[in-house]
C-alpha atoms as a PDB file:
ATOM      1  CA  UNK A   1     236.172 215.324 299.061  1.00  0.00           C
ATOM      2  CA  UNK A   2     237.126 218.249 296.886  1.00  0.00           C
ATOM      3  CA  UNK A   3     238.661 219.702 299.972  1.00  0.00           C
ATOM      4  CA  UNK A   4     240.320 217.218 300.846  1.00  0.00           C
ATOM      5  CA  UNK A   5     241.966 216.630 297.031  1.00  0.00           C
ATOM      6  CA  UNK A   6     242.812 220.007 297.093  1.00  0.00           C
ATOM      7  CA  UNK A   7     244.762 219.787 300.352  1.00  0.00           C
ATOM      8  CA  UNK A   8     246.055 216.651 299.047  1.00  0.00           C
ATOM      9  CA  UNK A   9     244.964 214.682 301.677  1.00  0.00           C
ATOM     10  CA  UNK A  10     243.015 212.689 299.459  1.00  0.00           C
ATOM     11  CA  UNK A  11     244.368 211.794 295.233  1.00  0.00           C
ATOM     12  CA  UNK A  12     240.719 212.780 293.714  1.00  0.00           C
ATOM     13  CA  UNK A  13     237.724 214.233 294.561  1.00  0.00           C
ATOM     14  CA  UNK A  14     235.535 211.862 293.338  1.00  0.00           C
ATOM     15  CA  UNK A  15     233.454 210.114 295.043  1.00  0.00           C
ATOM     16  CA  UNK A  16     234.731 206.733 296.321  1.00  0.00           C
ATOM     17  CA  UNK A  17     231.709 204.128 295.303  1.00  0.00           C
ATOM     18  CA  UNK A  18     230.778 205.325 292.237  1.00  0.00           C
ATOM     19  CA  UNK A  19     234.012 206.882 290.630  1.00  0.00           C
ATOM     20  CA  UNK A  20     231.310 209.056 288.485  1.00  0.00           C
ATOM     21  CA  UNK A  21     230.947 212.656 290.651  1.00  0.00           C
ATOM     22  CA  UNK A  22     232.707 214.828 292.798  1.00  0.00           C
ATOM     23  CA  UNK A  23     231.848 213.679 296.005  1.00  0.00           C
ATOM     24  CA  UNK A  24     230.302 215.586 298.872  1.00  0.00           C
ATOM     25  CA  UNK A  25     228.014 214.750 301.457  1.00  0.00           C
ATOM     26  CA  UNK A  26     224.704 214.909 299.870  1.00  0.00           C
ATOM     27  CA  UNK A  27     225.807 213.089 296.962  1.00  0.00           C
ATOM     28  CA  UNK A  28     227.418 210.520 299.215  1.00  0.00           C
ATOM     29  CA  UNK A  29     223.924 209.974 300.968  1.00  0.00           C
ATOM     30  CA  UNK A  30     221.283 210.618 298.554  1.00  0.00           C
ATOM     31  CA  UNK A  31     222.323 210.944 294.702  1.00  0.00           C
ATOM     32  CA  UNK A  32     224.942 208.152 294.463  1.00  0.00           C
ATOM     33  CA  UNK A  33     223.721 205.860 292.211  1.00  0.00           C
ATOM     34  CA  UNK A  34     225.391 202.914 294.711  1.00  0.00           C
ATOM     35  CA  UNK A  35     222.820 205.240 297.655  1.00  0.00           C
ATOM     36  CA  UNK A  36     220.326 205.584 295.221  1.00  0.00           C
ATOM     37  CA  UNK A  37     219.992 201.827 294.459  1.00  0.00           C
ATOM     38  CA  UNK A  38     219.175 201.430 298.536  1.00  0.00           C
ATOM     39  CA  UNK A  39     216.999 204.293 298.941  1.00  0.00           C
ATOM     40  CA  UNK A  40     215.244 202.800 295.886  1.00  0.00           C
ATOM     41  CA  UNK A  41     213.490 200.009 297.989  1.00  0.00           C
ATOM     42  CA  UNK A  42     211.609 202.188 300.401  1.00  0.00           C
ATOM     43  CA  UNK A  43     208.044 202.276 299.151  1.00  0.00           C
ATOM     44  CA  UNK A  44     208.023 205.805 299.722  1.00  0.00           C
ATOM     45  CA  UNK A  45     211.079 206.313 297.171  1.00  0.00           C
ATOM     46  CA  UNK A  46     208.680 208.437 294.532  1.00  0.00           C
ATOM     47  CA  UNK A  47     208.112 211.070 297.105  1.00  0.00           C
ATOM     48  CA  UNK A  48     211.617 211.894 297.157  1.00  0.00           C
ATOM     49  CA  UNK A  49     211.879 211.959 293.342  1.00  0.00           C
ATOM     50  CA  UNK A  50     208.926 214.607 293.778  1.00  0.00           C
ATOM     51  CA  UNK A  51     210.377 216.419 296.731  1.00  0.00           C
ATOM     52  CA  UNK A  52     207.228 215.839 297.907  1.00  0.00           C
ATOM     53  CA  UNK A  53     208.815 216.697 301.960  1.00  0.00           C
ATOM     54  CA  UNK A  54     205.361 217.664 303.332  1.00  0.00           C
ATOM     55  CA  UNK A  55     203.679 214.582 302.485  1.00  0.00           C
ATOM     56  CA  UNK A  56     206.114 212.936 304.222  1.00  0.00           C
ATOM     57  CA  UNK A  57     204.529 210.746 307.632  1.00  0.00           C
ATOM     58  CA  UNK A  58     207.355 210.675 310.643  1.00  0.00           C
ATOM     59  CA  UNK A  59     207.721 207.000 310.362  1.00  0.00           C
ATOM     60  CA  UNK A  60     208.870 207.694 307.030  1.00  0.00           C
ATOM     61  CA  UNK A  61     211.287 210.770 307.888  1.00  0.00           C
ATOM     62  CA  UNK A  62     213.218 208.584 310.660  1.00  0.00           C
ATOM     63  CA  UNK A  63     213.547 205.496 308.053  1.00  0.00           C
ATOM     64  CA  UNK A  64     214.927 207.654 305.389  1.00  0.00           C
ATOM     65  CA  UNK A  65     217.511 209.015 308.505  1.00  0.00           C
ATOM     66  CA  UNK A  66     218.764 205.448 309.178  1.00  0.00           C
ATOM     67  CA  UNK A  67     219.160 204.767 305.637  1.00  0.00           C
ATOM     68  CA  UNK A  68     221.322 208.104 304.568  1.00  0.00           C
ATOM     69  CA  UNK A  69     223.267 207.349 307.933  1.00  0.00           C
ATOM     70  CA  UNK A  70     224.073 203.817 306.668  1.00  0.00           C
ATOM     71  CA  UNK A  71     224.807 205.250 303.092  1.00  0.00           C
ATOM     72  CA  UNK A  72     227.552 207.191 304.754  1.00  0.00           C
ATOM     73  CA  UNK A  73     228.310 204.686 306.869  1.00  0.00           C
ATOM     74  CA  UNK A  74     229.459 202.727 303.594  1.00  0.00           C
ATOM     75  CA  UNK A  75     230.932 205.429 301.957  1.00  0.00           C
ATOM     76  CA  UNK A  76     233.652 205.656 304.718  1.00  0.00           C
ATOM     77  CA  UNK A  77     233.939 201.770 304.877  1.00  0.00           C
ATOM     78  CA  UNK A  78     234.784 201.497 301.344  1.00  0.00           C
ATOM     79  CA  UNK A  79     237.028 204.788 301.487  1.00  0.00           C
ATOM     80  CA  UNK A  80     238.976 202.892 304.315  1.00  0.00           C
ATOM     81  CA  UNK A  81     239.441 199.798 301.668  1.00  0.00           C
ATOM     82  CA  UNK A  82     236.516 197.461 302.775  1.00  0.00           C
ATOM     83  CA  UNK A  83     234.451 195.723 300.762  1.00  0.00           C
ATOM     84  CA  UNK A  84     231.492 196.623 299.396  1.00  0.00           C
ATOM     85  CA  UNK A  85     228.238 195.511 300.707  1.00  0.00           C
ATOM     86  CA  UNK A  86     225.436 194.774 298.513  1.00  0.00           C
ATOM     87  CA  UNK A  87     222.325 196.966 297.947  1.00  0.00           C
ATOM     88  CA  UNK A  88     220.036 194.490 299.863  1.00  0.00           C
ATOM     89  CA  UNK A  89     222.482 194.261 302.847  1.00  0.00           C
ATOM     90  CA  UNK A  90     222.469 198.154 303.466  1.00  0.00           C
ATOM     91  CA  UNK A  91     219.273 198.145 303.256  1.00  0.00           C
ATOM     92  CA  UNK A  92     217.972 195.135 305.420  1.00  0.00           C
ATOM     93  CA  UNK A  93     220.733 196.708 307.963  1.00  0.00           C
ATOM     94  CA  UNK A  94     218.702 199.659 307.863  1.00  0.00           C
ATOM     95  CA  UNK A  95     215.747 198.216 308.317  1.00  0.00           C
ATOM     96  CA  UNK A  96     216.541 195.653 311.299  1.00  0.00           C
ATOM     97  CA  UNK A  97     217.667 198.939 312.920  1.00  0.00           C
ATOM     98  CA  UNK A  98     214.771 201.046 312.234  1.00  0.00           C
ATOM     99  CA  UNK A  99     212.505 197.882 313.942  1.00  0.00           C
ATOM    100  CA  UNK A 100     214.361 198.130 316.821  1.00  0.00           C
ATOM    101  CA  UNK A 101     214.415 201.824 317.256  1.00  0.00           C
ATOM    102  CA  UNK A 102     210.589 201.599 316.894  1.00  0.00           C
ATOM    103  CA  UNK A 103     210.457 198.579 319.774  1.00  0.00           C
ATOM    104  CA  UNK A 104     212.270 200.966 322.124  1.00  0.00           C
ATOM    105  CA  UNK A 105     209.900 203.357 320.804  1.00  0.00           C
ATOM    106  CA  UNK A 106     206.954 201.443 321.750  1.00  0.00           C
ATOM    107  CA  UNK A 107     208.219 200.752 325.658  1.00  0.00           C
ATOM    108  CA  UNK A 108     209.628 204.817 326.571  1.00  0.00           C
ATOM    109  CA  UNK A 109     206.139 204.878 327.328  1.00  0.00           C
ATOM    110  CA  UNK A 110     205.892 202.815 330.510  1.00  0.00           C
ATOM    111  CA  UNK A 111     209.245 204.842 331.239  1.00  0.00           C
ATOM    112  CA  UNK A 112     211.403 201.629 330.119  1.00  0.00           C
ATOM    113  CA  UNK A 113     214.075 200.569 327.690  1.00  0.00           C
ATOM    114  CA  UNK A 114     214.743 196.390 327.556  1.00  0.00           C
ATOM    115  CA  UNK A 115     216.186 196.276 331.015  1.00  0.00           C
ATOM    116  CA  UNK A 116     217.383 199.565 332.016  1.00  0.00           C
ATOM    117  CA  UNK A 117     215.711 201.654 334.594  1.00  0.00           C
ATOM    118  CA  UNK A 118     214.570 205.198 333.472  1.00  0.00           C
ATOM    119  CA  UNK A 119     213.435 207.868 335.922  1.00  0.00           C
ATOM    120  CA  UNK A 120     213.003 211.249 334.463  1.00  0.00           C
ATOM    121  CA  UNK A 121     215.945 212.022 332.720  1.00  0.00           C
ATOM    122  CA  UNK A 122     218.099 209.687 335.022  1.00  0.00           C
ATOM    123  CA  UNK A 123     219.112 206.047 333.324  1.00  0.00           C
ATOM    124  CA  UNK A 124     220.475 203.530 335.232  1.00  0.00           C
ATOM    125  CA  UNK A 125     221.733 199.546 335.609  1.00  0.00           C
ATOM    126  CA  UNK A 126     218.860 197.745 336.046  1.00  0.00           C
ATOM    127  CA  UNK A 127     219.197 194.286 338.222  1.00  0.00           C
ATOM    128  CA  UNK A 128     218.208 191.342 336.421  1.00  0.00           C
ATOM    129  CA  UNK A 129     215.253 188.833 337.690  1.00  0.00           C
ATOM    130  CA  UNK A 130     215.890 187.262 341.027  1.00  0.00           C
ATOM    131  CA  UNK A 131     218.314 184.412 341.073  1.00  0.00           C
ATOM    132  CA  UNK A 132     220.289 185.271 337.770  1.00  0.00           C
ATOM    133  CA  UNK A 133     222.975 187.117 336.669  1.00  0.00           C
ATOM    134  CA  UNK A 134     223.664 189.797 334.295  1.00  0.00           C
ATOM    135  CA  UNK A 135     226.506 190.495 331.784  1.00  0.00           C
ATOM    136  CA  UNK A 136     227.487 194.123 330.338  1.00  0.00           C
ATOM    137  CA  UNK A 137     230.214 194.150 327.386  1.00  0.00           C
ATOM    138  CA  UNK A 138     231.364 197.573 325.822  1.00  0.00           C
ATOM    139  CA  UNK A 139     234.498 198.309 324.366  1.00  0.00           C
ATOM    140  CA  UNK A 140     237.158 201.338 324.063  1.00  0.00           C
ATOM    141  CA  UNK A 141     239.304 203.107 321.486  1.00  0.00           C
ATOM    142  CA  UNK A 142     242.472 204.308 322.706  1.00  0.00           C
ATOM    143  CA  UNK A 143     243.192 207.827 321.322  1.00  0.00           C
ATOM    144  CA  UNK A 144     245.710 206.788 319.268  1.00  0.00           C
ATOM    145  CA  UNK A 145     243.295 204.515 317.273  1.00  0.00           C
ATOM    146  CA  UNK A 146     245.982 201.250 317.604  1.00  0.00           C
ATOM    147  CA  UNK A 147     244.167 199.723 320.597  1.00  0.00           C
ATOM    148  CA  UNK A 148     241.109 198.487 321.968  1.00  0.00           C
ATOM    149  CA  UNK A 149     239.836 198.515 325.547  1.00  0.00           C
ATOM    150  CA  UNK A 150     237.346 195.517 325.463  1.00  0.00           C
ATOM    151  CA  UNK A 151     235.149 195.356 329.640  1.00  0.00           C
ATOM    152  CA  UNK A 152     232.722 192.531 330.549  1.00  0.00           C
ATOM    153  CA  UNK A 153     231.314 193.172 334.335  1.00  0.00           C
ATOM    154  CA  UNK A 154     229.022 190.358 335.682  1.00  0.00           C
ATOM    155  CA  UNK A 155     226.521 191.247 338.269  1.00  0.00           C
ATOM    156  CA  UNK A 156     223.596 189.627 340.592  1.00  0.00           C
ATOM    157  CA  UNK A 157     219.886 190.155 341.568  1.00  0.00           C
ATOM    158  CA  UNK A 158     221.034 192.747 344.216  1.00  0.00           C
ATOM    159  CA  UNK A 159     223.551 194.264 341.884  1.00  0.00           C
ATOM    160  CA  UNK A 160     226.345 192.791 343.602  1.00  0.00           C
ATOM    161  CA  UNK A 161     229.825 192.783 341.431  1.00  0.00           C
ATOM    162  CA  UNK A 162     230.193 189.323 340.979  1.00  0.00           C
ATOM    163  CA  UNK A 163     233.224 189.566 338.328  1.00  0.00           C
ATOM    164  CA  UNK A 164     234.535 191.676 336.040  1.00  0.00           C
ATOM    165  CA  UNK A 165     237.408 191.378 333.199  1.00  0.00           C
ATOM    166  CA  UNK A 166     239.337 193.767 331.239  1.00  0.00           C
ATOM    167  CA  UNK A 167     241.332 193.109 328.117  1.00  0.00           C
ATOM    168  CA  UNK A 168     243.513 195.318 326.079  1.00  0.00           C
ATOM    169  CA  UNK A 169     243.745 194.094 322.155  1.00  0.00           C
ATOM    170  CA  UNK A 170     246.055 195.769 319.885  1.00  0.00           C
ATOM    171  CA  UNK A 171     245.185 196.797 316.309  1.00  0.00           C
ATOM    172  CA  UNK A 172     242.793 198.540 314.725  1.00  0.00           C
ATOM    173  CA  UNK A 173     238.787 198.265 314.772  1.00  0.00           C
ATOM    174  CA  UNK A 174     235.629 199.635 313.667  1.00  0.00           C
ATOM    175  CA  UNK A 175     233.712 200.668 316.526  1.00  0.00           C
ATOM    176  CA  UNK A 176     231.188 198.114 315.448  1.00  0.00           C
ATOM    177  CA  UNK A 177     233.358 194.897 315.455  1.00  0.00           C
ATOM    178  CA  UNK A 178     235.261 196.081 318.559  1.00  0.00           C
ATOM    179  CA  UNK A 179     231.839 196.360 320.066  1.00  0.00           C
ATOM    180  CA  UNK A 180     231.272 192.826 318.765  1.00  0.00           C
ATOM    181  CA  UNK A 181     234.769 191.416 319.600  1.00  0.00           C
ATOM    182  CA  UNK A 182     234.225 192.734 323.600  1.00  0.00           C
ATOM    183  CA  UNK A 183     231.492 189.936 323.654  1.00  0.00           C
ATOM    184  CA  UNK A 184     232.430 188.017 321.648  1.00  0.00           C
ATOM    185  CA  UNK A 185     235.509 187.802 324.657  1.00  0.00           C
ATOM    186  CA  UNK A 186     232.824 188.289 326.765  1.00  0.00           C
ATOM    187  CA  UNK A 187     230.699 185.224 326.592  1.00  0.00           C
ATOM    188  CA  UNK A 188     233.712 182.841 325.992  1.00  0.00           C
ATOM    189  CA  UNK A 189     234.664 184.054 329.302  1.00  0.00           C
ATOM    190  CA  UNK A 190     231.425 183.356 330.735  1.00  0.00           C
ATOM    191  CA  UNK A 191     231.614 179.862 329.198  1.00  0.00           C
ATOM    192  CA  UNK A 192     234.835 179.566 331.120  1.00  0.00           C
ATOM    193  CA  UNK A 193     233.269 180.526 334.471  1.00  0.00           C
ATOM    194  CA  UNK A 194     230.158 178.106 333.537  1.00  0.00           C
ATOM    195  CA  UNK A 195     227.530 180.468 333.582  1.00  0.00           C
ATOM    196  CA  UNK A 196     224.127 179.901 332.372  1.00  0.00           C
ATOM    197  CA  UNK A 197     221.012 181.116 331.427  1.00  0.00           C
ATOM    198  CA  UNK A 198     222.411 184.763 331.310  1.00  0.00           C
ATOM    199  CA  UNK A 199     220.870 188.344 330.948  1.00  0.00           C
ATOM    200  CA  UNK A 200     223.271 190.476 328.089  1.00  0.00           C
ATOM    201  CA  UNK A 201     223.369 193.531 327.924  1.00  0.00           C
ATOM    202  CA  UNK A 202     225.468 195.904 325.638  1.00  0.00           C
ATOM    203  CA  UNK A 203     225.109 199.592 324.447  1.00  0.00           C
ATOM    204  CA  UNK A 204     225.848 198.669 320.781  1.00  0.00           C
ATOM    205  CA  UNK A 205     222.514 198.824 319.117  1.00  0.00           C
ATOM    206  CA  UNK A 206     224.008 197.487 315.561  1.00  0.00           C
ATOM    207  CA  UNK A 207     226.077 194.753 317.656  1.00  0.00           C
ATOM    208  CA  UNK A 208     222.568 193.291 318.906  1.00  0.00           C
ATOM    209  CA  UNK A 209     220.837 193.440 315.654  1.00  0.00           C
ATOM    210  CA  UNK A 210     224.101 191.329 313.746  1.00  0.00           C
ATOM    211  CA  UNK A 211     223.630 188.939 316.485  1.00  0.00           C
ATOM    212  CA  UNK A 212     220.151 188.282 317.198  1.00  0.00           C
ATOM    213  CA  UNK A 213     219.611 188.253 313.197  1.00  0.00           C
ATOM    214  CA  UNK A 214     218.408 184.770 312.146  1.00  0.00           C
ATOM    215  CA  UNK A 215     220.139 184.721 308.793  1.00  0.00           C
ATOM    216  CA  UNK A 216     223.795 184.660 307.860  1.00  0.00           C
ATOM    217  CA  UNK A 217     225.590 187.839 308.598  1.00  0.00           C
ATOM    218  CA  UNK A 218     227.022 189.034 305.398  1.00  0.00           C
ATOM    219  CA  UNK A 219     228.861 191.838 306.802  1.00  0.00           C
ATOM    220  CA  UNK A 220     232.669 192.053 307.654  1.00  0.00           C
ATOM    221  CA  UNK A 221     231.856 191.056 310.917  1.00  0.00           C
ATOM    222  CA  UNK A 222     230.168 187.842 310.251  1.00  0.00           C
ATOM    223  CA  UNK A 223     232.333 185.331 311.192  1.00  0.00           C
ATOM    224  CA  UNK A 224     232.674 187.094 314.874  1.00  0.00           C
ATOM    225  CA  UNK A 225     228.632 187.204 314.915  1.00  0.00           C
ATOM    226  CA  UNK A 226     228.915 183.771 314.385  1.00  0.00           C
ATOM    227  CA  UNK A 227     231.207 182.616 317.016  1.00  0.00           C
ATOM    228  CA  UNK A 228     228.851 184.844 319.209  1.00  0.00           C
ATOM    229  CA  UNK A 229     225.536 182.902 318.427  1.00  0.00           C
ATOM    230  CA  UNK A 230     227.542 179.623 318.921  1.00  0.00           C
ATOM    231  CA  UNK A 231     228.538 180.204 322.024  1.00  0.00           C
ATOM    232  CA  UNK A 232     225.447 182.209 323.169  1.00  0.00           C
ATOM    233  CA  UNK A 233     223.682 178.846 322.031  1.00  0.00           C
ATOM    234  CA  UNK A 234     225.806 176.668 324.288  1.00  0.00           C
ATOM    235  CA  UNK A 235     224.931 178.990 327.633  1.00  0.00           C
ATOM    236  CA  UNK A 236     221.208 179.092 326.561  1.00  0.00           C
ATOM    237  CA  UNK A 237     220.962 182.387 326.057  1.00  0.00           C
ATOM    238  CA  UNK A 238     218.602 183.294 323.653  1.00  0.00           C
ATOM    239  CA  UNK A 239     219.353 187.280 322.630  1.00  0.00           C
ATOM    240  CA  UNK A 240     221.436 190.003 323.771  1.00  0.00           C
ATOM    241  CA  UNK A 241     219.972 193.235 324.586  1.00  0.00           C
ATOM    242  CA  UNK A 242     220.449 196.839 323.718  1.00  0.00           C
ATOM    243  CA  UNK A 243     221.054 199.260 326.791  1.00  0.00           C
ATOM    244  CA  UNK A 244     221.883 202.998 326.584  1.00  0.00           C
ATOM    245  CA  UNK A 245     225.337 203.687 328.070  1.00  0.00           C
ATOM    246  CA  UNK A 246     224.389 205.215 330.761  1.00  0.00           C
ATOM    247  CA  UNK A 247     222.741 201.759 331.586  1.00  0.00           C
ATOM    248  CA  UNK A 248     226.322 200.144 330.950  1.00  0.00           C
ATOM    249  CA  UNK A 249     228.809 202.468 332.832  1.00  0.00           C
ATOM    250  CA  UNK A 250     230.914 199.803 334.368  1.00  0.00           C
ATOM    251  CA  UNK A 251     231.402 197.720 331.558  1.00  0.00           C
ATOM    252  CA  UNK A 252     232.439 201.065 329.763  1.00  0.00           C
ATOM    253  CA  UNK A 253     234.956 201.986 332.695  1.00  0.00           C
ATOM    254  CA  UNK A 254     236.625 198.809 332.631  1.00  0.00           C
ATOM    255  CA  UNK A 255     236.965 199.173 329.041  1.00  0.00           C
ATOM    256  CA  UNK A 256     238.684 202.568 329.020  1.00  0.00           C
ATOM    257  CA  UNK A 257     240.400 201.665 331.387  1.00  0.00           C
ATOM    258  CA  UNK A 258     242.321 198.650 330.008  1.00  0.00           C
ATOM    259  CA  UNK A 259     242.271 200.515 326.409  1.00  0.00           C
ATOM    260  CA  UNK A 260     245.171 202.365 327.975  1.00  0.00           C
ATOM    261  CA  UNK A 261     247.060 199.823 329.511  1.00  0.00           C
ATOM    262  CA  UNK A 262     248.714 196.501 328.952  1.00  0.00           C
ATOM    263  CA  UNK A 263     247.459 192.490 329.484  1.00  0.00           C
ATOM    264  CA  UNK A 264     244.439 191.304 330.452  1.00  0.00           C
ATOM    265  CA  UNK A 265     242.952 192.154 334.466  1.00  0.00           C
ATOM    266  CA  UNK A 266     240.448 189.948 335.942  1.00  0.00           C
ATOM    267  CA  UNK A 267     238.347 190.707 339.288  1.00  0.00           C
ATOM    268  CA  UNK A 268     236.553 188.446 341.184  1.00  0.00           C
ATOM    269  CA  UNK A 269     233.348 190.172 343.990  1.00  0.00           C
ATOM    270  CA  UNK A 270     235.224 193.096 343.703  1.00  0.00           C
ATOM    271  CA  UNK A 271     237.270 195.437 341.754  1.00  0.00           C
ATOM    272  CA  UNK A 272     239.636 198.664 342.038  1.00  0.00           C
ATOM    273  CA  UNK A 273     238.266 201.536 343.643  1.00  0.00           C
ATOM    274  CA  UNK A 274     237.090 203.569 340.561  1.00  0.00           C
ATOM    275  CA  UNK A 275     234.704 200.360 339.473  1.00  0.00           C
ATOM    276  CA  UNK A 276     233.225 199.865 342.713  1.00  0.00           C
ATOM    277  CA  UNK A 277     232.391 203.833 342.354  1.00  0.00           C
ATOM    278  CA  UNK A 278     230.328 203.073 339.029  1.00  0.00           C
ATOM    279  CA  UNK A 279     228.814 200.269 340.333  1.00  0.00           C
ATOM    280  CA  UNK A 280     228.070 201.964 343.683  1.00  0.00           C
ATOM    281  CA  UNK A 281     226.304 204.667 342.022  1.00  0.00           C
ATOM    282  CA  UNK A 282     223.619 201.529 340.416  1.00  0.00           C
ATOM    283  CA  UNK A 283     222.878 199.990 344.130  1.00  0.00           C
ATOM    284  CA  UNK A 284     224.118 197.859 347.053  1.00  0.00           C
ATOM    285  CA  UNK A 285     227.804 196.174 346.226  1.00  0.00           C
ATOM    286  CA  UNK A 286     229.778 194.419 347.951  1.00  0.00           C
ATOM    287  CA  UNK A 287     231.559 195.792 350.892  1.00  0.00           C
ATOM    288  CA  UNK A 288     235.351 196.383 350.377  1.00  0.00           C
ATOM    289  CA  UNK A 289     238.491 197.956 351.967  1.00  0.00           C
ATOM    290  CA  UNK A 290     242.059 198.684 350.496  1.00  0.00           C
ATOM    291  CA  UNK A 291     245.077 197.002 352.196  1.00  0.00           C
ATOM    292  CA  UNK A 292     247.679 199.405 352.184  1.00  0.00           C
ATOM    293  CA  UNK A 293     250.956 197.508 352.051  1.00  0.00           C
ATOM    294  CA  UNK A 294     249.897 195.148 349.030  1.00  0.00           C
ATOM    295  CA  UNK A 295     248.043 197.043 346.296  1.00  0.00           C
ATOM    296  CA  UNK A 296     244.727 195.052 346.611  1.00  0.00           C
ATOM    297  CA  UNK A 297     241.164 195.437 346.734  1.00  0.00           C
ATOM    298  CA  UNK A 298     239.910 192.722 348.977  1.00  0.00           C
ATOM    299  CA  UNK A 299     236.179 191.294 350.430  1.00  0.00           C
ATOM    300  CA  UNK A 300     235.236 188.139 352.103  1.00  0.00           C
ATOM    301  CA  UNK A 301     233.694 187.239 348.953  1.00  0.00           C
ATOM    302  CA  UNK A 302     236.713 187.905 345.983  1.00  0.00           C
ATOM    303  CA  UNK A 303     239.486 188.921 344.995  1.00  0.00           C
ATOM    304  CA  UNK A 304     241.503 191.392 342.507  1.00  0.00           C
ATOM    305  CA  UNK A 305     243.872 189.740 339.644  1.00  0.00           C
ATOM    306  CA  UNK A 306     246.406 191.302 336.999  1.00  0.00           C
ATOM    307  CA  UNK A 307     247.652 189.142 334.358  1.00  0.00           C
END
């Protein structure tokens, strides 16, 4: 933050919770009294007061990460002119993250994540159970930071595209609540198309804690969370589940995509040429061809749409 001050980017270089020191990065993360006051509920708090490092188990060392990451986290929220979180918020964030980190933990070892297929290095869609359907949300920043690209692709049992919709919504997000507002979109759109009993599936990690929380959300994002769990309740869908990215490519394609566009485009059993790519490369789709003279993308089982 000095830095900064001194290239008057920023009017003073101290530090933006506690108005008390010159900020830098290990004061924003570990000796701010407003990070302090977090760090403070680990039980393991008096071996940092020690610098006691080598007693330290690994449990311990990847907790302590996802709470100094958080700390920063809300340092930059509040330096952007958010509000400021309680103590007990941070840290139950932290911890709802750190339990799911250690239940993905606990499955790498049969070579799976939730519902992703893993093989080697190589992660991939994975179908859901026979019968059903499965919905992927991500969302896009455009590089300009004033829009976001928000992609929900719906796909069956034999990984079949069975719809897909793009949106493009103007203003400016947090990568969190633009993660939450694509399904947020998402699931109201599935409530349109009467879907039920649904498999979700985003790459968000934080997005799926907020929402499969059972208390109030607190954060900035709660009143999207809650719209979420109402209408997840109404479809009887239980939880969404965290996927890594590469296990949500064509919900991140269609958001990119329409992050640097206009409107809203809809597909029905199949889409434009570079989505049918993504979701070629996860298993059998639909078969498609191109008609020349109009533009679209046509099957005997869908159509393409622009609004």
């Amino acid at each position: 933050m000095s830095a900064l001050c001194t290239r008057r980017i920023v009017n003073t270089p101290l530090c933006t919770r506690c108005q008390q020191a010159n900020e830098t990065p290990l004061h924003a993360t570990y000796w701010c009294p407003s990070s302090v006051a977090v760090l403070e509920k680990v039980s393991f708090f008096s071996k940092l007061g020690h610098g006691a490092w080598g007693s330290f188990v690994d449990d311990e060392v990847c907790f302590l990460i996802v709470l100094l990451w958080l700390n920063w986290k809300e340092r930059n929220a509040v330096q952007h002119g958010e509000q400021v979180k309680p103590t007990m918020v941070i840290y139950e964030m932290g911890l709802s993250i750190w339990e799911s980190i250690k239940h993905a933990r606990g499955r790498n070892h049969e070579g799976q994540v939730d519902d992703c297929i893993i093989a080697g290095n190589d992660v991939h869609w994975a179908p859901p159970p026979g019968g059903s359907l499965k919905l992927n949300y991500d969302a896009s920043v455009a590089a300009n930071g004033e829009q976001v690209g928000i992609g929900s692709v719906c796909r069956d049992s034999d990984g079949n595209m069975v719809a897909a919709m793009g949106e493009r919504v103007a203003g400016r997000l947090k990568p969190c609540a633009a993660e939450l507002f694509s399904v947020m979109r998402g699931v109201e759109w599935a409530m349109e198309r009467g879907w039920t009993g649904l498999v979700v599936e985003t790459d968000c990690l934080e997005a799926v804690r907020m929402v499969n929380g059972s208390d109030e959300c607190l954060a900035s994002e709660g009143t999207i969370v809650e719209r979420i769990r109402e209408i997840l309740g109404a479809l009887d869908i239980h939880n969404i589940q965290y996927v890594p990215r590469e296990a949500n490519m064509a919900a991140h394609a269609v958001a990119g995509v329409v992050a640097r566009g206009n409107g809203r485009s809809s597909w029905l059993g199949v889409g434009p040429s570079w989505l049918m790519d993504v979701i070629g490369n996860d298993g059998p789709v639909t078969g498609y061809f191109y008609r020349e003279e109009s533009g679209e993308f046509l099957s005997t089982t869908g159509h393409s749409h622009v609004l």
